[in-house]
C-alpha atoms as a PDB file:
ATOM      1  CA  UNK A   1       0.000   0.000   0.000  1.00  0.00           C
ATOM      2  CA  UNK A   2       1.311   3.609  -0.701  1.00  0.00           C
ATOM      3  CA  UNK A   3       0.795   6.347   1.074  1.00  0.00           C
ATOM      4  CA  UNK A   4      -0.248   9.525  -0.690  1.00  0.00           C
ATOM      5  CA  UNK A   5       0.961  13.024   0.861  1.00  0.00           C
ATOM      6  CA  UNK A   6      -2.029  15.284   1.197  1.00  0.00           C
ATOM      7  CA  UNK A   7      -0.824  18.861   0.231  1.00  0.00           C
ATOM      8  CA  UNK A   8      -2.210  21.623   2.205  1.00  0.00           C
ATOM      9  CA  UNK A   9      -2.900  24.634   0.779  1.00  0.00           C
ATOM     10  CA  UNK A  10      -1.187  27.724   2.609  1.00  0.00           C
ATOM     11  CA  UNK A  11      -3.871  29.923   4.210  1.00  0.00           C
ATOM     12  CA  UNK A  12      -2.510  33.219   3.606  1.00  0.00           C
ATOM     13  CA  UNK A  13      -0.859  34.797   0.548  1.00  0.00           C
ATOM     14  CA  UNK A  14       1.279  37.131   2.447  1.00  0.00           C
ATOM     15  CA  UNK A  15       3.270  37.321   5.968  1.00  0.00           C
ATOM     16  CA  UNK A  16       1.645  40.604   6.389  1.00  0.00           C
ATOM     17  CA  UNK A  17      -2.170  39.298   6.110  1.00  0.00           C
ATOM     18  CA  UNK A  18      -1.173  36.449   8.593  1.00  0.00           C
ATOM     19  CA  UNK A  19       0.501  38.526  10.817  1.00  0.00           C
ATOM     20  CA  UNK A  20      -2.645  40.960  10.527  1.00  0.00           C
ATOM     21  CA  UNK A  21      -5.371  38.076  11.020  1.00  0.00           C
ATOM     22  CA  UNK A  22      -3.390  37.066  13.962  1.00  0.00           C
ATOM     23  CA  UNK A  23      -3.307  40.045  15.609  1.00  0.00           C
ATOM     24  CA  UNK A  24      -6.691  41.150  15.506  1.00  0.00           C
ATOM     25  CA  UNK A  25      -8.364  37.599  15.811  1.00  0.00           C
ATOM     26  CA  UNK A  26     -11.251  38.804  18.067  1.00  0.00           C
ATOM     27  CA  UNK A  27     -11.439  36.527  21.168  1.00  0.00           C
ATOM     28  CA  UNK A  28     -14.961  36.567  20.921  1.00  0.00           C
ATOM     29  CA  UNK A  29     -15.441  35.138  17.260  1.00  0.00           C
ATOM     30  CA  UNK A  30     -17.021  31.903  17.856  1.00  0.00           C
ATOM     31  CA  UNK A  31     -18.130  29.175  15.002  1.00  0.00           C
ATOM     32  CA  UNK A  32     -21.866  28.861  14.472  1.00  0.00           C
ATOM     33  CA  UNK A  33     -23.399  26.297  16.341  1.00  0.00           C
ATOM     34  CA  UNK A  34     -23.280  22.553  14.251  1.00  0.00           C
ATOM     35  CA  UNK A  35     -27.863  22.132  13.517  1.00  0.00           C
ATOM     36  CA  UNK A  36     -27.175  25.762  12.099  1.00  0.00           C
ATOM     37  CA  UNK A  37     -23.966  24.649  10.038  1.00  0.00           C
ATOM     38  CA  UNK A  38     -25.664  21.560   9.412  1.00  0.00           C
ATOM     39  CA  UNK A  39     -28.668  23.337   7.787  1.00  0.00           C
ATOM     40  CA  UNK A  40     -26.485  24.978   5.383  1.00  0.00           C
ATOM     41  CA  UNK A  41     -26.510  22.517   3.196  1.00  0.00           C
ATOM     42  CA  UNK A  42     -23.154  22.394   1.137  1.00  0.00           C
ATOM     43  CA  UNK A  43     -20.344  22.990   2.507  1.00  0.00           C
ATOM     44  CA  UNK A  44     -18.558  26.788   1.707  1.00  0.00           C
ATOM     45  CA  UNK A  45     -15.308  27.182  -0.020  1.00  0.00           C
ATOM     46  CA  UNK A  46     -13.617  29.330   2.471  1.00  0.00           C
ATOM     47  CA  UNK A  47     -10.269  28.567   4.590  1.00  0.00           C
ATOM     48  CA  UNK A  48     -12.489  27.934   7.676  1.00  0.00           C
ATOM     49  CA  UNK A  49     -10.429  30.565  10.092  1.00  0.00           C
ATOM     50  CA  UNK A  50     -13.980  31.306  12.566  1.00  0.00           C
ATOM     51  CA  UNK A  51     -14.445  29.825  15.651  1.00  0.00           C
ATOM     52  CA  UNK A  52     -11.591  27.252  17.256  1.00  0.00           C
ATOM     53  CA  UNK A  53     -10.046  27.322  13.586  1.00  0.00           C
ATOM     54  CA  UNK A  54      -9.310  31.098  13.738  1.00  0.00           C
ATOM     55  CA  UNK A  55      -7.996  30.848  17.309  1.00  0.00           C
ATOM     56  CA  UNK A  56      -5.644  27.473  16.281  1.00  0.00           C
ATOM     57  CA  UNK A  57      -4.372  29.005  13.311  1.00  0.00           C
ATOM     58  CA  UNK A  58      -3.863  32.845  14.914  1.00  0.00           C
ATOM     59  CA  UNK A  59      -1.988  31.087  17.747  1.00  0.00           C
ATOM     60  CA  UNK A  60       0.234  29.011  15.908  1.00  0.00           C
ATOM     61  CA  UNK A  61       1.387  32.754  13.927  1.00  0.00           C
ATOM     62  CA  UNK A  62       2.061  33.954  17.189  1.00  0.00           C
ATOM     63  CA  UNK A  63       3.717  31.040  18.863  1.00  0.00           C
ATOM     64  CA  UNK A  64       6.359  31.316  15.860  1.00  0.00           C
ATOM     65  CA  UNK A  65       6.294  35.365  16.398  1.00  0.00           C
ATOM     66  CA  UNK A  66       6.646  34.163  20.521  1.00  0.00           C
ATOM     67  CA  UNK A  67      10.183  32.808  19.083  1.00  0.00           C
ATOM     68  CA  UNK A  68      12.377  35.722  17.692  1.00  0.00           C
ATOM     69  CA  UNK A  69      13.859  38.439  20.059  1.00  0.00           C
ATOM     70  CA  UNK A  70      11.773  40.376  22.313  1.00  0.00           C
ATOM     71  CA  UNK A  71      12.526  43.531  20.707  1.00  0.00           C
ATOM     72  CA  UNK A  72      11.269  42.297  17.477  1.00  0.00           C
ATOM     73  CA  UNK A  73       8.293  40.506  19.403  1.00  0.00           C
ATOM     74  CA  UNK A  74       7.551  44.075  20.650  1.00  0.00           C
ATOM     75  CA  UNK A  75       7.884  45.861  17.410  1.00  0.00           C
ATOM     76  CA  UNK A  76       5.872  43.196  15.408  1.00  0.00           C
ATOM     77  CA  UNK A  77       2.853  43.751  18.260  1.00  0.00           C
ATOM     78  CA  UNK A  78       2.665  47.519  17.633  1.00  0.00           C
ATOM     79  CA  UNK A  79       2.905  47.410  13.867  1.00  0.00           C
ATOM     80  CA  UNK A  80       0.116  44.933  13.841  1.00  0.00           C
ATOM     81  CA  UNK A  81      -1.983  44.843  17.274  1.00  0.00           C
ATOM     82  CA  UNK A  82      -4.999  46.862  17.381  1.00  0.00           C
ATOM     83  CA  UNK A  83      -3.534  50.170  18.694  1.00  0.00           C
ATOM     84  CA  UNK A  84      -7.368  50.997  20.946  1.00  0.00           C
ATOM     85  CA  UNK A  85      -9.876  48.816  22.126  1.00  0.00           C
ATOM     86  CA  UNK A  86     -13.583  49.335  23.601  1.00  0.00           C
ATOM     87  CA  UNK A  87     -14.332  50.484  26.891  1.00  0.00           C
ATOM     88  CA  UNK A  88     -17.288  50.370  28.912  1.00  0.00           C
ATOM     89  CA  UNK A  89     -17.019  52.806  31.481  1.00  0.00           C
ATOM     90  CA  UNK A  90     -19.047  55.840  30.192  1.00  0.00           C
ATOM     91  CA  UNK A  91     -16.443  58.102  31.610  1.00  0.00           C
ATOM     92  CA  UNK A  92     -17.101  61.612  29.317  1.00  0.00           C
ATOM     93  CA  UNK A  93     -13.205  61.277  29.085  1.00  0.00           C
ATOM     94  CA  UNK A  94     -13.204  58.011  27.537  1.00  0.00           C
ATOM     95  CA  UNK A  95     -14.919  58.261  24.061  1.00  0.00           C
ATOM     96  CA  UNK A  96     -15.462  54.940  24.625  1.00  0.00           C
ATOM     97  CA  UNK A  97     -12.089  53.525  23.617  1.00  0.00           C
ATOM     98  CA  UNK A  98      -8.912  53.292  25.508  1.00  0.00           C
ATOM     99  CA  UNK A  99      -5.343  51.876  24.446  1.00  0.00           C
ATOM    100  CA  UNK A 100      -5.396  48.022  24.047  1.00  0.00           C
ATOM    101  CA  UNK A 101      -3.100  46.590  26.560  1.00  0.00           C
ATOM    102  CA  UNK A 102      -1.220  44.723  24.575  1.00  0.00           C
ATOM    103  CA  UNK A 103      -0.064  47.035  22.340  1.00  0.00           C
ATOM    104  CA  UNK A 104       0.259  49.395  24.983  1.00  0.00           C
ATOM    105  CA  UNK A 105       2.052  46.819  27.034  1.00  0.00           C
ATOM    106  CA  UNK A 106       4.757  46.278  24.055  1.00  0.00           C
ATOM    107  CA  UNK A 107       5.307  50.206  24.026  1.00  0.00           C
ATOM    108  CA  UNK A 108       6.241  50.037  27.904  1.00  0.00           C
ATOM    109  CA  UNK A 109       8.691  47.422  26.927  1.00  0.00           C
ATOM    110  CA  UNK A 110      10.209  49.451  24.272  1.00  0.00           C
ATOM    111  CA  UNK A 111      10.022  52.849  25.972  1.00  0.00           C
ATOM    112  CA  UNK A 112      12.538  50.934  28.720  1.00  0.00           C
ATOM    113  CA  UNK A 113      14.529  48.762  25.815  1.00  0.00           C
ATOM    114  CA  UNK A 114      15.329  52.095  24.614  1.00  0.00           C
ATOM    115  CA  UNK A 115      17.069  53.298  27.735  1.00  0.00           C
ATOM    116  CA  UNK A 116      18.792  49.858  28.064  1.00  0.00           C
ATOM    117  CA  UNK A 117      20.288  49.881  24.469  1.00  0.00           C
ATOM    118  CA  UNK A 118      21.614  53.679  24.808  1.00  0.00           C
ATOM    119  CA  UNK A 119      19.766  54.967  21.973  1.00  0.00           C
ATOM    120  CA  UNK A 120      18.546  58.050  23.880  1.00  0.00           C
ATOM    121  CA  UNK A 121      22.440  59.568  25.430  1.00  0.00           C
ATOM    122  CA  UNK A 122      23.484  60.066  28.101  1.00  0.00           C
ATOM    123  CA  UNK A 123      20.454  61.502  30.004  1.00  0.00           C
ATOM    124  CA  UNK A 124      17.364  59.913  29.819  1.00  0.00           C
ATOM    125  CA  UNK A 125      14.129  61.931  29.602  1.00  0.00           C
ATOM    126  CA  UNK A 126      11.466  59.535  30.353  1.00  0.00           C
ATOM    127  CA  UNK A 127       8.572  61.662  28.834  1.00  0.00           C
ATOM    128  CA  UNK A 128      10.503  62.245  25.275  1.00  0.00           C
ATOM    129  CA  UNK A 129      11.321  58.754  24.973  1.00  0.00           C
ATOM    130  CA  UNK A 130       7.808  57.590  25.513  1.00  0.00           C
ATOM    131  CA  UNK A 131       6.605  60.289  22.655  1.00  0.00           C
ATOM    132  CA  UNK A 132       9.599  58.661  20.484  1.00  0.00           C
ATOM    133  CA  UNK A 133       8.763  55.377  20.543  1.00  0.00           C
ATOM    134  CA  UNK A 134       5.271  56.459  20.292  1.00  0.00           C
ATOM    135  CA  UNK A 135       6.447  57.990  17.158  1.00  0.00           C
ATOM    136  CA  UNK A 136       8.175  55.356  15.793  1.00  0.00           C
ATOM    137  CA  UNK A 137       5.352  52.903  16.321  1.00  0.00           C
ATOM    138  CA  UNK A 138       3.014  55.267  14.182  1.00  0.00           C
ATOM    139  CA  UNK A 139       1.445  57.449  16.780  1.00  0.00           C
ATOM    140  CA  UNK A 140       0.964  60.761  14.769  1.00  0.00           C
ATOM    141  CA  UNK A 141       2.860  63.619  16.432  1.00  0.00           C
ATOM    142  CA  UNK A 142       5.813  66.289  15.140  1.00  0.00           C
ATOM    143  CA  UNK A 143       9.248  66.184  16.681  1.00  0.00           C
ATOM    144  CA  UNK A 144       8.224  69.757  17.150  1.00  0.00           C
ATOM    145  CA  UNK A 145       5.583  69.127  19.195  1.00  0.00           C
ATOM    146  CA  UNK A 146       7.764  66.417  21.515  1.00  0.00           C
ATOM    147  CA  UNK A 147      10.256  69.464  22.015  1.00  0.00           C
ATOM    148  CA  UNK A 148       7.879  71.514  23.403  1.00  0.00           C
ATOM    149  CA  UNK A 149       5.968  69.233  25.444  1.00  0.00           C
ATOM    150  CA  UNK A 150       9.700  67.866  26.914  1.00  0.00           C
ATOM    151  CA  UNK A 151      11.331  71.225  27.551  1.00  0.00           C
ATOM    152  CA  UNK A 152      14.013  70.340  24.941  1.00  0.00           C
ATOM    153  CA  UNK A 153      15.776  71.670  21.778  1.00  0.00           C
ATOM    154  CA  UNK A 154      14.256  70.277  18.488  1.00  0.00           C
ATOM    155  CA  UNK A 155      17.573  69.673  17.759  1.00  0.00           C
ATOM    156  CA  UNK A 156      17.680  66.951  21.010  1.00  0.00           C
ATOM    157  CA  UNK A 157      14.600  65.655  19.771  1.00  0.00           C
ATOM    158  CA  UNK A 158      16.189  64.626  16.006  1.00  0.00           C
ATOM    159  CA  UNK A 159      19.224  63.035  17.076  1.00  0.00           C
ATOM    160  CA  UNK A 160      17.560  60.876  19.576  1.00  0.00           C
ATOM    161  CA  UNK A 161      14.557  60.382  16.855  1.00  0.00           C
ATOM    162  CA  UNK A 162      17.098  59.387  14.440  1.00  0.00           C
ATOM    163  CA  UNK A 163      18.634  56.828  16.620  1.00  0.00           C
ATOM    164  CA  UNK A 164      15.459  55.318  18.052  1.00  0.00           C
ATOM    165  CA  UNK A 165      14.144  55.249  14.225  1.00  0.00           C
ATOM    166  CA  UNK A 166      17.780  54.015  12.429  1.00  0.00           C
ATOM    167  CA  UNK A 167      17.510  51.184  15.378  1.00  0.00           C
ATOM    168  CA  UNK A 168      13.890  49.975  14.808  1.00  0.00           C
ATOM    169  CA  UNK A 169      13.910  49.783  11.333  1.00  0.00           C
ATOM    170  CA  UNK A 170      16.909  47.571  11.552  1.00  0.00           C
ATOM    171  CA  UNK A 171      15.308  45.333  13.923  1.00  0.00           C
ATOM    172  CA  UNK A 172      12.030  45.506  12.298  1.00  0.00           C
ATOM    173  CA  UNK A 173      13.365  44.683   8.925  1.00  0.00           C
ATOM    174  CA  UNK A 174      15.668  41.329  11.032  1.00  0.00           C
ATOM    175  CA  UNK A 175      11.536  40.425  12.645  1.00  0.00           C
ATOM    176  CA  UNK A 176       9.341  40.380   9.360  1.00  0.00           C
ATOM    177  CA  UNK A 177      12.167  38.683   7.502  1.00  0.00           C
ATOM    178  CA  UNK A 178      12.468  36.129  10.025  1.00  0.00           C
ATOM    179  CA  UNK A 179       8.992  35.710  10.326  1.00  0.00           C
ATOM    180  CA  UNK A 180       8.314  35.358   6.798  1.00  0.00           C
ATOM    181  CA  UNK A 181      10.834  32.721   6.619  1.00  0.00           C
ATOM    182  CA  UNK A 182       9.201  30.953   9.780  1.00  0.00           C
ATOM    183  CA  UNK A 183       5.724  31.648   8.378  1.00  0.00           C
ATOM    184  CA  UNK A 184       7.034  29.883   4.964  1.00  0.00           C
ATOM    185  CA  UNK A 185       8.704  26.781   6.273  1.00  0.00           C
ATOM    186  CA  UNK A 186       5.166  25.953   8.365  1.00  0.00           C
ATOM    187  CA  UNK A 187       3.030  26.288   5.258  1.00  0.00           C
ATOM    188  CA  UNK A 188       1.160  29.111   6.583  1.00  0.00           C
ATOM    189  CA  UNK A 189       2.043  31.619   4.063  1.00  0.00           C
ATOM    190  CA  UNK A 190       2.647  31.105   0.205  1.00  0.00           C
ATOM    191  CA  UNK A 191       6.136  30.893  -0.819  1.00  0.00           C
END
């Protein structure tokens, strides 16, 4: 008897959409209970990411993300987490959303990585580097504006931009290129 190698069909076309459907998989997407799937009749052509599927195939993209540096863990979460997330106390404040925790979480991280790895001199201004890595994470503001909500020359607020930025894209560019090649070797993505 031979055995015949069943060939499965990557799910996503690109590193970017898995890394996308992976980070906003909502928790709370369940699958359809089985009498109403059953009523459907035929079966859907669809890659079948709802319910447990989705959450499988989200956490195996993460579990490989889970496996490269932390600063490239970090910077992967705030390219690609949800950035704000509902919230339910009806302060007049609120608008009803507040920062997601784990993005926010991941800028923490980096806000600290950033005084570890001496991209930000000799003295550390805790406010400015927040608003940098802010920055560099896509949070709209001017280097302008950081100067003069820091106290400090817009010159300051360049160099260390510069640094932070040089720095991230490096390790950015080292994360989605090791991902991708992660991503390809699983099957996930197409090659």
């Amino acid at each position: 008897m031979v055995a015949v190698a069943a060939e499965i069909e990557p799910l996503f076309s690109s590193t970017h959409a898995a890394l996308v459907f992976a980070f906003n998989f909502s928790h709370q997407a369940y699958d359809r209970p089985v009498m109403n799937r059953m009523a459907d009749g035929p079966k859907r052509s669809g890659k079948g990411l709802v319910g447990l599927d989705g959450a499988g195939q989200a956490g195996m993209i993460r579990a490989e993300v889970a496996t490269l540096k932390p600063e490239e863990q970090h910077l992967l979460i705030t390219k690609f987490s949800p950035r704000t997330e509902q919230c339910e106390c009806r302060a007049p404040c609120c608008a009803g959303r507040r920062p997601a925790n784990e993005w926010l979480e991941s800028i923490e991280w980096l806000i600290q990585y950033v005084l570890r790895a001496g991209l930000t001199g000799q003295v550390s201004h805790y406010q400015m580097r927040r608003m940098l890595v802010m920055k560099s994470c896509g949070v709209k503001t001017t280097q302008l504006e950081i100067a003069d909500r820091c106290g400090v020359s817009r010159a300051t607020v360049a160099e260390y931009m510069e640094r932070i930025g040089k720095h991230f894209s490096a390790a950015m560019n080292r994360a989605e290129a090791a991902i991708d090649a992660k991503l390809k070797a699983k099957g996930i993505v197409e090659s």
